[in-house]
N, C-alpha and C. Protein backbone atom coordinates (compact mmCIF):
# COMPACT_ATOMS: atom_id res chain seq x y z
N UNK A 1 8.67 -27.96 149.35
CA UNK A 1 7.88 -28.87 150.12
C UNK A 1 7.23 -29.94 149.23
N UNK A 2 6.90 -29.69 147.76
CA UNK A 2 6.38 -30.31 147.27
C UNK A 2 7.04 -31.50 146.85
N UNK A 3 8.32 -31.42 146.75
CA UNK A 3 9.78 -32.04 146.22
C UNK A 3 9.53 -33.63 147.06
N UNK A 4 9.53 -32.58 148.81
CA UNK A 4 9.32 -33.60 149.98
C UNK A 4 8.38 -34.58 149.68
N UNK A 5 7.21 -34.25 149.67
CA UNK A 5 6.51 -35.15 149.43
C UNK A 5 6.30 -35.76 148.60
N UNK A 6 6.97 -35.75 147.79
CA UNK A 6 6.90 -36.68 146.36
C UNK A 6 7.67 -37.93 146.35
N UNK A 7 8.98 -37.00 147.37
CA UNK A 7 10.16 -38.46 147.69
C UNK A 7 9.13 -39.26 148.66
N UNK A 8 8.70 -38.88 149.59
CA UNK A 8 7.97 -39.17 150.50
C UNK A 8 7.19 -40.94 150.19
N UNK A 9 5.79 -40.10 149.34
CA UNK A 9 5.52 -40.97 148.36
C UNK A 9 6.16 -42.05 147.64
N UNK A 10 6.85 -41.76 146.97
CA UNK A 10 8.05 -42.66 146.41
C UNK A 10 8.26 -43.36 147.03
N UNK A 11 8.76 -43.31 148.51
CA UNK A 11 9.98 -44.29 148.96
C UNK A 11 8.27 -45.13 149.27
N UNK A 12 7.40 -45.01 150.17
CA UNK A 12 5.67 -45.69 150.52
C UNK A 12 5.89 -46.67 149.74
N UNK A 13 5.64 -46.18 148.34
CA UNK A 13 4.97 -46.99 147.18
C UNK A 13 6.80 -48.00 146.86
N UNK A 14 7.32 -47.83 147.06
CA UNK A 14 8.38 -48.93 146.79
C UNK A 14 8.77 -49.33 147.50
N UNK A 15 8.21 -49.15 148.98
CA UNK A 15 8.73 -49.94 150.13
C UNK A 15 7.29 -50.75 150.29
N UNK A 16 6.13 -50.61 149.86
CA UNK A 16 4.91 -51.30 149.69
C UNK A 16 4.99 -52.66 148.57
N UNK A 17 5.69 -51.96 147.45
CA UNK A 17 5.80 -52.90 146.22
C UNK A 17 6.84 -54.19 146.74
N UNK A 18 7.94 -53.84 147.27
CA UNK A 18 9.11 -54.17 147.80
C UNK A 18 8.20 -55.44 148.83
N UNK A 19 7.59 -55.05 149.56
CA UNK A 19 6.95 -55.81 150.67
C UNK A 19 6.27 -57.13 150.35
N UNK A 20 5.09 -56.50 148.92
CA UNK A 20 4.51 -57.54 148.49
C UNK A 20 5.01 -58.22 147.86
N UNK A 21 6.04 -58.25 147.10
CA UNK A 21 7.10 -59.31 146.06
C UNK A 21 7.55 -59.93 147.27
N UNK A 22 8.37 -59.52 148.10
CA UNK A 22 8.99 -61.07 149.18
C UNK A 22 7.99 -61.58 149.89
N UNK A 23 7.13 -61.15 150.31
CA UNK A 23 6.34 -61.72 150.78
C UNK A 23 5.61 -62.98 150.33
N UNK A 24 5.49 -63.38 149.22
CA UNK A 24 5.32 -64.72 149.11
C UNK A 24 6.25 -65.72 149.07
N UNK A 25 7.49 -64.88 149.29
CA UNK A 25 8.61 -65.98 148.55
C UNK A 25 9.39 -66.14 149.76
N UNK A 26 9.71 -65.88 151.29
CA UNK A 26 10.44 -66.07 152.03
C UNK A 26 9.18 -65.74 153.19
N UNK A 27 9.93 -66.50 154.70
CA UNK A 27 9.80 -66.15 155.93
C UNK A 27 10.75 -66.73 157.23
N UNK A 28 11.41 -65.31 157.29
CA UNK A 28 12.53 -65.43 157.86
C UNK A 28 12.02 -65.93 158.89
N UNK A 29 11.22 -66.18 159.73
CA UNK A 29 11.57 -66.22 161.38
C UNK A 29 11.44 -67.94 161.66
N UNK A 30 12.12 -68.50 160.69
CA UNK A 30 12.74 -70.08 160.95
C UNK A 30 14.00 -70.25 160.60
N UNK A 31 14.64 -68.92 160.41
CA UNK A 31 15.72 -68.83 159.73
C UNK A 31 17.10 -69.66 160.53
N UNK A 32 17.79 -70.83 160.00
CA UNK A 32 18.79 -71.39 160.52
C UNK A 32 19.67 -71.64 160.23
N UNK A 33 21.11 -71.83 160.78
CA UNK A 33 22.52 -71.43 160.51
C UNK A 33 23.01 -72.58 159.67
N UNK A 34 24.03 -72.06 158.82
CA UNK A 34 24.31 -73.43 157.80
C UNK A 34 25.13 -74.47 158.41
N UNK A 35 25.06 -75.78 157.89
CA UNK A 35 25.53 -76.66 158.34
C UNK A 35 27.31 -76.94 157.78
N UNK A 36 27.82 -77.60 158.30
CA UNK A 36 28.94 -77.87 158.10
C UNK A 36 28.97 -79.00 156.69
N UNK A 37 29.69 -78.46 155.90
CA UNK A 37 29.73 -79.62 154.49
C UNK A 37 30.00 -80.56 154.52
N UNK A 38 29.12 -82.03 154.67
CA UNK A 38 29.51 -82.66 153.97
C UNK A 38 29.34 -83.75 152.99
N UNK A 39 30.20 -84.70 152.58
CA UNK A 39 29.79 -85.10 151.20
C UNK A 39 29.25 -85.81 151.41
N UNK A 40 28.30 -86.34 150.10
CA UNK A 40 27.35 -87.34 149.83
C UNK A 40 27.48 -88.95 150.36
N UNK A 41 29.15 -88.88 149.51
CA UNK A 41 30.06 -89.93 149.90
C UNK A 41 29.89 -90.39 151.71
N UNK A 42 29.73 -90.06 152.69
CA UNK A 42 29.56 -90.29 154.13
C UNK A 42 28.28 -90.77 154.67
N UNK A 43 27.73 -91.36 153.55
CA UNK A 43 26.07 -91.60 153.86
C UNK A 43 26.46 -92.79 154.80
N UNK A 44 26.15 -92.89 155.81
CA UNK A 44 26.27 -94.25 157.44
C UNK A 44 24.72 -94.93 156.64
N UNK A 45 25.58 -96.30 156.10
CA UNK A 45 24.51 -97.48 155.60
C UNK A 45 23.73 -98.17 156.94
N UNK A 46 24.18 -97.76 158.23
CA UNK A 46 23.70 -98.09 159.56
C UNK A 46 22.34 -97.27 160.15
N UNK A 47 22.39 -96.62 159.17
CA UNK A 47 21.20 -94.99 159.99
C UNK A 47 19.99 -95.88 160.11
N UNK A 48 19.35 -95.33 160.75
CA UNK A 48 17.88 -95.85 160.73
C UNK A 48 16.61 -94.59 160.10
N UNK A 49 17.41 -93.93 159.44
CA UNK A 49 16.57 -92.95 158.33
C UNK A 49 15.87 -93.88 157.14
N UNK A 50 15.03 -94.08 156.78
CA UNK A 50 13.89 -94.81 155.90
C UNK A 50 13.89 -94.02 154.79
N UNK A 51 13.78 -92.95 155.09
CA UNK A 51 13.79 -92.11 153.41
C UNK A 51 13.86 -90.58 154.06
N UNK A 52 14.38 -89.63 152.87
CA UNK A 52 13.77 -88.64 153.20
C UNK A 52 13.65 -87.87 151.63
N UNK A 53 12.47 -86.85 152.03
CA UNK A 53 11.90 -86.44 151.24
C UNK A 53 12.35 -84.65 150.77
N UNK A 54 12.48 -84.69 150.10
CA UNK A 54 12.89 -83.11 149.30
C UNK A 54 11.79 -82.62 148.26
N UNK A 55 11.10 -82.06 148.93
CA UNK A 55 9.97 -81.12 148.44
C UNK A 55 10.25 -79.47 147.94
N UNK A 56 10.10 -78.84 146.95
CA UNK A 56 9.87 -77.70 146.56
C UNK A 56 8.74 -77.23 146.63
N UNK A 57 8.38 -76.73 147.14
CA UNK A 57 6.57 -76.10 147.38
C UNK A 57 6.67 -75.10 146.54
N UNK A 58 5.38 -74.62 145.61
CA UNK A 58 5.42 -73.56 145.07
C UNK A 58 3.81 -73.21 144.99
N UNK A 59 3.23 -72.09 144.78
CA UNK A 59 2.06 -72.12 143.71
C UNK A 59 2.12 -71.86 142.07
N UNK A 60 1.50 -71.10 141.78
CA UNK A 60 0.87 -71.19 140.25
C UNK A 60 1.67 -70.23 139.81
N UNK A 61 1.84 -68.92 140.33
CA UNK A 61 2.91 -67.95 140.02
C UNK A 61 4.06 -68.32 140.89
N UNK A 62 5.70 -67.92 140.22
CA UNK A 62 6.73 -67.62 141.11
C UNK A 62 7.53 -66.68 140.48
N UNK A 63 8.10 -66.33 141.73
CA UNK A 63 9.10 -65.53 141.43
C UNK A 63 10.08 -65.97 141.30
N UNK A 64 11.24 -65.26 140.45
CA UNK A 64 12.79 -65.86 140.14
C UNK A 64 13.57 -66.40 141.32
N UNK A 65 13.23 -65.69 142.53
CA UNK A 65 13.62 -66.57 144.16
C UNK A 65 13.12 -68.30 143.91
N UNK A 66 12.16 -67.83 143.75
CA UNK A 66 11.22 -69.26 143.84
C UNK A 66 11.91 -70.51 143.15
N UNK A 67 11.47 -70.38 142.05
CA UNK A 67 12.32 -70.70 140.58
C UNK A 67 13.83 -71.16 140.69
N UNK A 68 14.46 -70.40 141.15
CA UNK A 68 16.64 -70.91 141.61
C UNK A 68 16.07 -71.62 142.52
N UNK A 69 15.68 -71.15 143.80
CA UNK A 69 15.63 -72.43 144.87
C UNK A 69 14.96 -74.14 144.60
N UNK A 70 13.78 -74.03 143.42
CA UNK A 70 13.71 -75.21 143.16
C UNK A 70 14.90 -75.82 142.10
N UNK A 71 14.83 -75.03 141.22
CA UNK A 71 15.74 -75.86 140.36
C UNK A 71 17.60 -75.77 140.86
N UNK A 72 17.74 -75.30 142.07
CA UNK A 72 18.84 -75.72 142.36
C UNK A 72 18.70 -76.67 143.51
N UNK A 73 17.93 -77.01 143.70
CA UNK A 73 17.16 -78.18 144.85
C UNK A 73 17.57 -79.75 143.78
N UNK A 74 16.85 -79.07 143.22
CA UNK A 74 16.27 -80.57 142.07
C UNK A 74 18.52 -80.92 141.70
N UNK A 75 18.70 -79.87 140.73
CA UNK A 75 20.14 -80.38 140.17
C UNK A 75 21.01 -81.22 141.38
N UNK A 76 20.56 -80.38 143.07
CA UNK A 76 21.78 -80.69 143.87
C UNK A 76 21.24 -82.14 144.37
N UNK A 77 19.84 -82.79 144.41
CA UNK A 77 19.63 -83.86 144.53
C UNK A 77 20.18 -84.85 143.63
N UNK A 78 20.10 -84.23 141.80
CA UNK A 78 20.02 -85.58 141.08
C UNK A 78 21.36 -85.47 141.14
N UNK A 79 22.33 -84.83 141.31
CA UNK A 79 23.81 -84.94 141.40
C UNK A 79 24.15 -85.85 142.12
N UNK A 80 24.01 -85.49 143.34
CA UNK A 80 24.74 -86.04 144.78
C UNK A 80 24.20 -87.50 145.53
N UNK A 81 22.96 -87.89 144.94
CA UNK A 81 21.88 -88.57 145.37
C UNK A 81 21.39 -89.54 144.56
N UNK A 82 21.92 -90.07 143.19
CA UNK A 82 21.54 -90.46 142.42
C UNK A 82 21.26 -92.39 143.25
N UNK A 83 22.12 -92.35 143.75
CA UNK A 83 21.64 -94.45 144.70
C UNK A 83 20.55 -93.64 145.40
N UNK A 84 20.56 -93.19 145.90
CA UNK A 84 19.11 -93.30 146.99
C UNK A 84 18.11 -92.34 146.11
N UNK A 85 18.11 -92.40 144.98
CA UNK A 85 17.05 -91.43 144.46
C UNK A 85 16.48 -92.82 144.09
N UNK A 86 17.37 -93.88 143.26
CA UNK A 86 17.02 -95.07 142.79
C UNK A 86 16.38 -95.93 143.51
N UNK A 87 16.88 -95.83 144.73
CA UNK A 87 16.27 -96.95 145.82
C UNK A 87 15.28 -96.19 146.51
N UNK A 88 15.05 -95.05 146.51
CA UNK A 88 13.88 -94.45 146.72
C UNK A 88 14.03 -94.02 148.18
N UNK A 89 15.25 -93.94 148.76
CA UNK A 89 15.31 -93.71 150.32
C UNK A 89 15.74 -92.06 149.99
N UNK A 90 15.65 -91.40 148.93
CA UNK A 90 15.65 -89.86 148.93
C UNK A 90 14.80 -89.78 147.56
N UNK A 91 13.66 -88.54 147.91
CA UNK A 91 12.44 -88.99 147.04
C UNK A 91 12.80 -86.96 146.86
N UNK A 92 12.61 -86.49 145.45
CA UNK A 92 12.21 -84.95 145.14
C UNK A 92 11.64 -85.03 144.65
N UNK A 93 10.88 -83.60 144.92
CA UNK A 93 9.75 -83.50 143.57
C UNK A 93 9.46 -82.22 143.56
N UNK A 94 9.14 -81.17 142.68
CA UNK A 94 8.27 -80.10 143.08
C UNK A 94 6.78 -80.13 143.24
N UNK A 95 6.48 -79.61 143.72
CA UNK A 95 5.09 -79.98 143.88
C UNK A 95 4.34 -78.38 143.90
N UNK A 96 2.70 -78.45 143.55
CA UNK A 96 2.39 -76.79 143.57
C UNK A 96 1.13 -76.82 144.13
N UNK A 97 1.59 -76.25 145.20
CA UNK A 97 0.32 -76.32 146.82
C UNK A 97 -1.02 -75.70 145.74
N UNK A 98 -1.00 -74.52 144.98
CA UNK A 98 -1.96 -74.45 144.36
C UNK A 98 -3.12 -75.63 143.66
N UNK A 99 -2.55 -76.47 143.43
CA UNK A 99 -3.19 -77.37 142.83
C UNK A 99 -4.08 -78.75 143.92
N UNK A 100 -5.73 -78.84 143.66
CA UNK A 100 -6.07 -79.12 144.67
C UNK A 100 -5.28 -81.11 145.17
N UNK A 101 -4.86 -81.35 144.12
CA UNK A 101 -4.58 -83.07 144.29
C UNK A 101 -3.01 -83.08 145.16
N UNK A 102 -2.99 -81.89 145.28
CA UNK A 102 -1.23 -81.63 146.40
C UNK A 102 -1.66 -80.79 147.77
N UNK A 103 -3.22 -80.69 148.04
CA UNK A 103 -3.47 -80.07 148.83
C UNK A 103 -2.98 -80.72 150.44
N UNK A 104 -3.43 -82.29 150.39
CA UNK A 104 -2.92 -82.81 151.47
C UNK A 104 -1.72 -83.21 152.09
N UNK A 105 -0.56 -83.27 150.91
CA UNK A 105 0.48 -83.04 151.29
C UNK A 105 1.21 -81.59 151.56
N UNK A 106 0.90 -80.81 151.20
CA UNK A 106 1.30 -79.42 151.82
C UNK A 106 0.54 -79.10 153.28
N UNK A 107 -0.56 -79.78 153.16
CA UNK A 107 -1.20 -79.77 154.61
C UNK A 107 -0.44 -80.86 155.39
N UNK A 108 0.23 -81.94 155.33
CA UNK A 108 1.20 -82.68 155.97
C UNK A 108 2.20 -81.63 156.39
N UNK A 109 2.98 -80.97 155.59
CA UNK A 109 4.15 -80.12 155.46
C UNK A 109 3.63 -78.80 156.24
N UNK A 110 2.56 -78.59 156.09
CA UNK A 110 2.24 -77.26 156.90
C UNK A 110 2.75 -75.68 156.10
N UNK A 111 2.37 -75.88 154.74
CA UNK A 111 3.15 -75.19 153.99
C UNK A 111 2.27 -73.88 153.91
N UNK A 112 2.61 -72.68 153.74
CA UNK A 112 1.98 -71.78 153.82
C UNK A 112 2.92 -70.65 152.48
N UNK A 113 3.65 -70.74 152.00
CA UNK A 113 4.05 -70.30 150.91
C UNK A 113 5.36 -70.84 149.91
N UNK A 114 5.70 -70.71 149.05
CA UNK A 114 7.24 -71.00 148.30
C UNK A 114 7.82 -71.34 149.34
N UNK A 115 8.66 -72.58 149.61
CA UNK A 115 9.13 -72.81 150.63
C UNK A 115 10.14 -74.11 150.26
N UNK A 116 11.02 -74.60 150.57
CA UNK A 116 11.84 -75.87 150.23
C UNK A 116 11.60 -76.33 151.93
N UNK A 117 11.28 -78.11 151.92
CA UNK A 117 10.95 -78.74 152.94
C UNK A 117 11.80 -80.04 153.12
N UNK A 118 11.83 -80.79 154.04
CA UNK A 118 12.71 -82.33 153.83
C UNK A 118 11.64 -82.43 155.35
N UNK A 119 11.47 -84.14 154.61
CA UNK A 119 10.74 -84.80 155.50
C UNK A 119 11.25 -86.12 155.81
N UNK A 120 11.46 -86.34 156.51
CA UNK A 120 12.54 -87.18 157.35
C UNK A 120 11.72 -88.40 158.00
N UNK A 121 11.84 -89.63 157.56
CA UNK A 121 11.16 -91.03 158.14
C UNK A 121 12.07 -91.58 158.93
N UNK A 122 11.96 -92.16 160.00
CA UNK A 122 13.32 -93.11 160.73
C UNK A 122 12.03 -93.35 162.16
N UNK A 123 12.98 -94.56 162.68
CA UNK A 123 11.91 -95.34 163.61
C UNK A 123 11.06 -94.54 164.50
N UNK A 124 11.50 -92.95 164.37
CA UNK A 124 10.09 -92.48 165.64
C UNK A 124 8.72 -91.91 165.07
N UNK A 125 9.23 -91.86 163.39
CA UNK A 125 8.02 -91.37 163.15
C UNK A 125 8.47 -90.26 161.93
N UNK A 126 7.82 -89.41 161.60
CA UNK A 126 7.97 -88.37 160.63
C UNK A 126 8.75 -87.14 160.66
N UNK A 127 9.68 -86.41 161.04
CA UNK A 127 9.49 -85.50 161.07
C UNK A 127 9.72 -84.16 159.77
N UNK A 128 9.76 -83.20 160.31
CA UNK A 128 9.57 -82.01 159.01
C UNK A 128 10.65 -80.86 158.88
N UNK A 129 11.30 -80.49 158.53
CA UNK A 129 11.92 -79.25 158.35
C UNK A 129 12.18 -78.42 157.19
N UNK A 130 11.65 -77.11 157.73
CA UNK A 130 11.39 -76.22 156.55
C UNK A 130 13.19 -75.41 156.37
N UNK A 131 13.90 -75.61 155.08
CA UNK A 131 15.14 -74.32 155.11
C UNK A 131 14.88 -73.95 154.50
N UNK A 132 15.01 -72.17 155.26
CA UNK A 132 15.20 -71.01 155.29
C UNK A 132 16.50 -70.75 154.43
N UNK A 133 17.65 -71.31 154.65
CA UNK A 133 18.83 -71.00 154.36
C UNK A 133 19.17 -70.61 152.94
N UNK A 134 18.79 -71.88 152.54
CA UNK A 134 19.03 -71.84 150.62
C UNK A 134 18.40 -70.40 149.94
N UNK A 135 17.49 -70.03 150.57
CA UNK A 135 17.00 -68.30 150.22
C UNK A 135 17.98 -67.52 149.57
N UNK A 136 19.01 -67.54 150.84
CA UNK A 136 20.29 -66.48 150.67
C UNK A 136 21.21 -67.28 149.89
N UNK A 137 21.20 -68.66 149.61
CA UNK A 137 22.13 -68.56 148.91
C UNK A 137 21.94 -68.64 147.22
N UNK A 138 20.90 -69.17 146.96
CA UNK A 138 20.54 -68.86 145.45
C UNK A 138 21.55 -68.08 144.62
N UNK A 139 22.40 -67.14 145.08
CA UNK A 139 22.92 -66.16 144.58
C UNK A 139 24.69 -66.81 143.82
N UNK A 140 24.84 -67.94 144.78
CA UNK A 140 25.93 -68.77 144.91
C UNK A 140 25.43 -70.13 144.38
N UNK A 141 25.63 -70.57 143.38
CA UNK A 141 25.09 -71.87 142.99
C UNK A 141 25.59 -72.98 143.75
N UNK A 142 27.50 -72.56 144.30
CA UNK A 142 27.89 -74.11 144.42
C UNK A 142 27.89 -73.94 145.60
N UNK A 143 27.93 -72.67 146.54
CA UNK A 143 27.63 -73.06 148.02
C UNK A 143 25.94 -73.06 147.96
N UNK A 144 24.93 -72.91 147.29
CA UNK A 144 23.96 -73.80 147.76
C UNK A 144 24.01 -75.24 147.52
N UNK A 145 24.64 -75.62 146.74
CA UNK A 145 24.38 -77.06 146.20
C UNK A 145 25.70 -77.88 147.44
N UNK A 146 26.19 -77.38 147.80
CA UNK A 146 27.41 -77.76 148.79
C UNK A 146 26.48 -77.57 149.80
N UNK A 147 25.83 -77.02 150.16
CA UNK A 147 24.88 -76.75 151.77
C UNK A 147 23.90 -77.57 151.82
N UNK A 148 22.74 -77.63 150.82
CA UNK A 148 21.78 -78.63 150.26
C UNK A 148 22.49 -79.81 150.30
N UNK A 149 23.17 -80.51 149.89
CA UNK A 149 23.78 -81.77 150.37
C UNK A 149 24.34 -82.21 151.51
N UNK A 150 25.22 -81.49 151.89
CA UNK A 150 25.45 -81.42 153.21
C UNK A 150 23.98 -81.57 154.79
N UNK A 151 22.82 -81.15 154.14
CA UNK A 151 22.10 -81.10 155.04
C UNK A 151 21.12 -82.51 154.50
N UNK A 152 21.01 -82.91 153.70
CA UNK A 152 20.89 -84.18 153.07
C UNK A 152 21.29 -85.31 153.44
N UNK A 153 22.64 -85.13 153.79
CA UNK A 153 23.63 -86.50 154.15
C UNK A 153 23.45 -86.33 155.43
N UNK A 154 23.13 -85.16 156.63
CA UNK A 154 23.33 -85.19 157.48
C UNK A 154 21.62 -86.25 158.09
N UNK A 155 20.90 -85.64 157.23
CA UNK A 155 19.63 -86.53 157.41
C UNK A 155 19.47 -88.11 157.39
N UNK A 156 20.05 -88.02 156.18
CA UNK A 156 19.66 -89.88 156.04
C UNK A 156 20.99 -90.38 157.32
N UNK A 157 21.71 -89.66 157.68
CA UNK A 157 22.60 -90.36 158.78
C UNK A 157 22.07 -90.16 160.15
N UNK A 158 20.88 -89.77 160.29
CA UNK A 158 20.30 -89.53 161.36
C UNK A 158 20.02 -88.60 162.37
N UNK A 159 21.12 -87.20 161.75
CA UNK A 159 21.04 -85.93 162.08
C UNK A 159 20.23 -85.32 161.98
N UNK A 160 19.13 -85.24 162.97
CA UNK A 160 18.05 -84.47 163.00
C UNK A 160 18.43 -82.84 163.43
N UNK A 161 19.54 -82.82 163.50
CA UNK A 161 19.72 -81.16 164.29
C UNK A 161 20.01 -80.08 163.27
């Protein structure tokens, strides 16, 4: 019996530990399906997209989740994006909600933990979207960086969906 409860214990305390590590670094329930690829090359010079914005949210600590998703954010922008990084109609940055001089833009973004965001300007106004997606793929460098662009190009062409 004593055996029992020891596994018992065990599994608590590492399904507790387990809990608090993702928990800053993901939240599934915006979770959305990947987009169809495609290239950079298809950017419609007609869109009425103004800019959009590629944010890495982080705080002061991260975890190695954290960490791949920005810096494979950042590489798949300066790759694929390099004219509109220049002309400023696709803007990245990481930024660290911890810090109080980024407080109001994470309060724009509505950011509430580690999170990758794109903020989207075009004639109606602002809008925001948080992916979920790139989470799972971290694991895959070139299908995130193939998905991350793909949802990029689909923006500045006016694909809000």
């Amino acid at each position: 019996m004593a055996i029992i409860n020891r596994m018992r214990s065990f599994i608590f305390v590492f399904f507790i530990v387990a809990l608090l590590f993702t928990a800053g670094c993901t939240d599934t329930s915006q979770h959305q399906r990947a987009a169809p690829t495609l290239s950079p090359s298809t950017i419609n010079s007609n869109s009425t997209v103004e800019r959009v914005e590629v944010y890495h949210f982080h705080g002061n600590t991260q975890c190695t989740s954290c960490i791949a998703v920005g810096d494979l954010a950042e590489k798949t922008v300066n790759a694929n994006f390099k004219t509109e990084l220049a002309s400023g109609r696709v803007v990245f940055a990481h930024v660290n909600y911890d810090l109080p001089e980024n407080a109001a833009l994470a309060a724009k973004y509505g950011v509430t933990g580690s999170s990758l965001w794109l903020g989207i300007y075009d004639a109606n106004g602002f809008h925001r979207q948080q992916d979920m997606d790139v989470w799972y793929m971290t694991g895959d460098k070139e299908k995130y960086k193939e998905y991350l662009a793909s949802i990029i190009t689909r923006r500045l062409n006016g694909d809000l969906s």
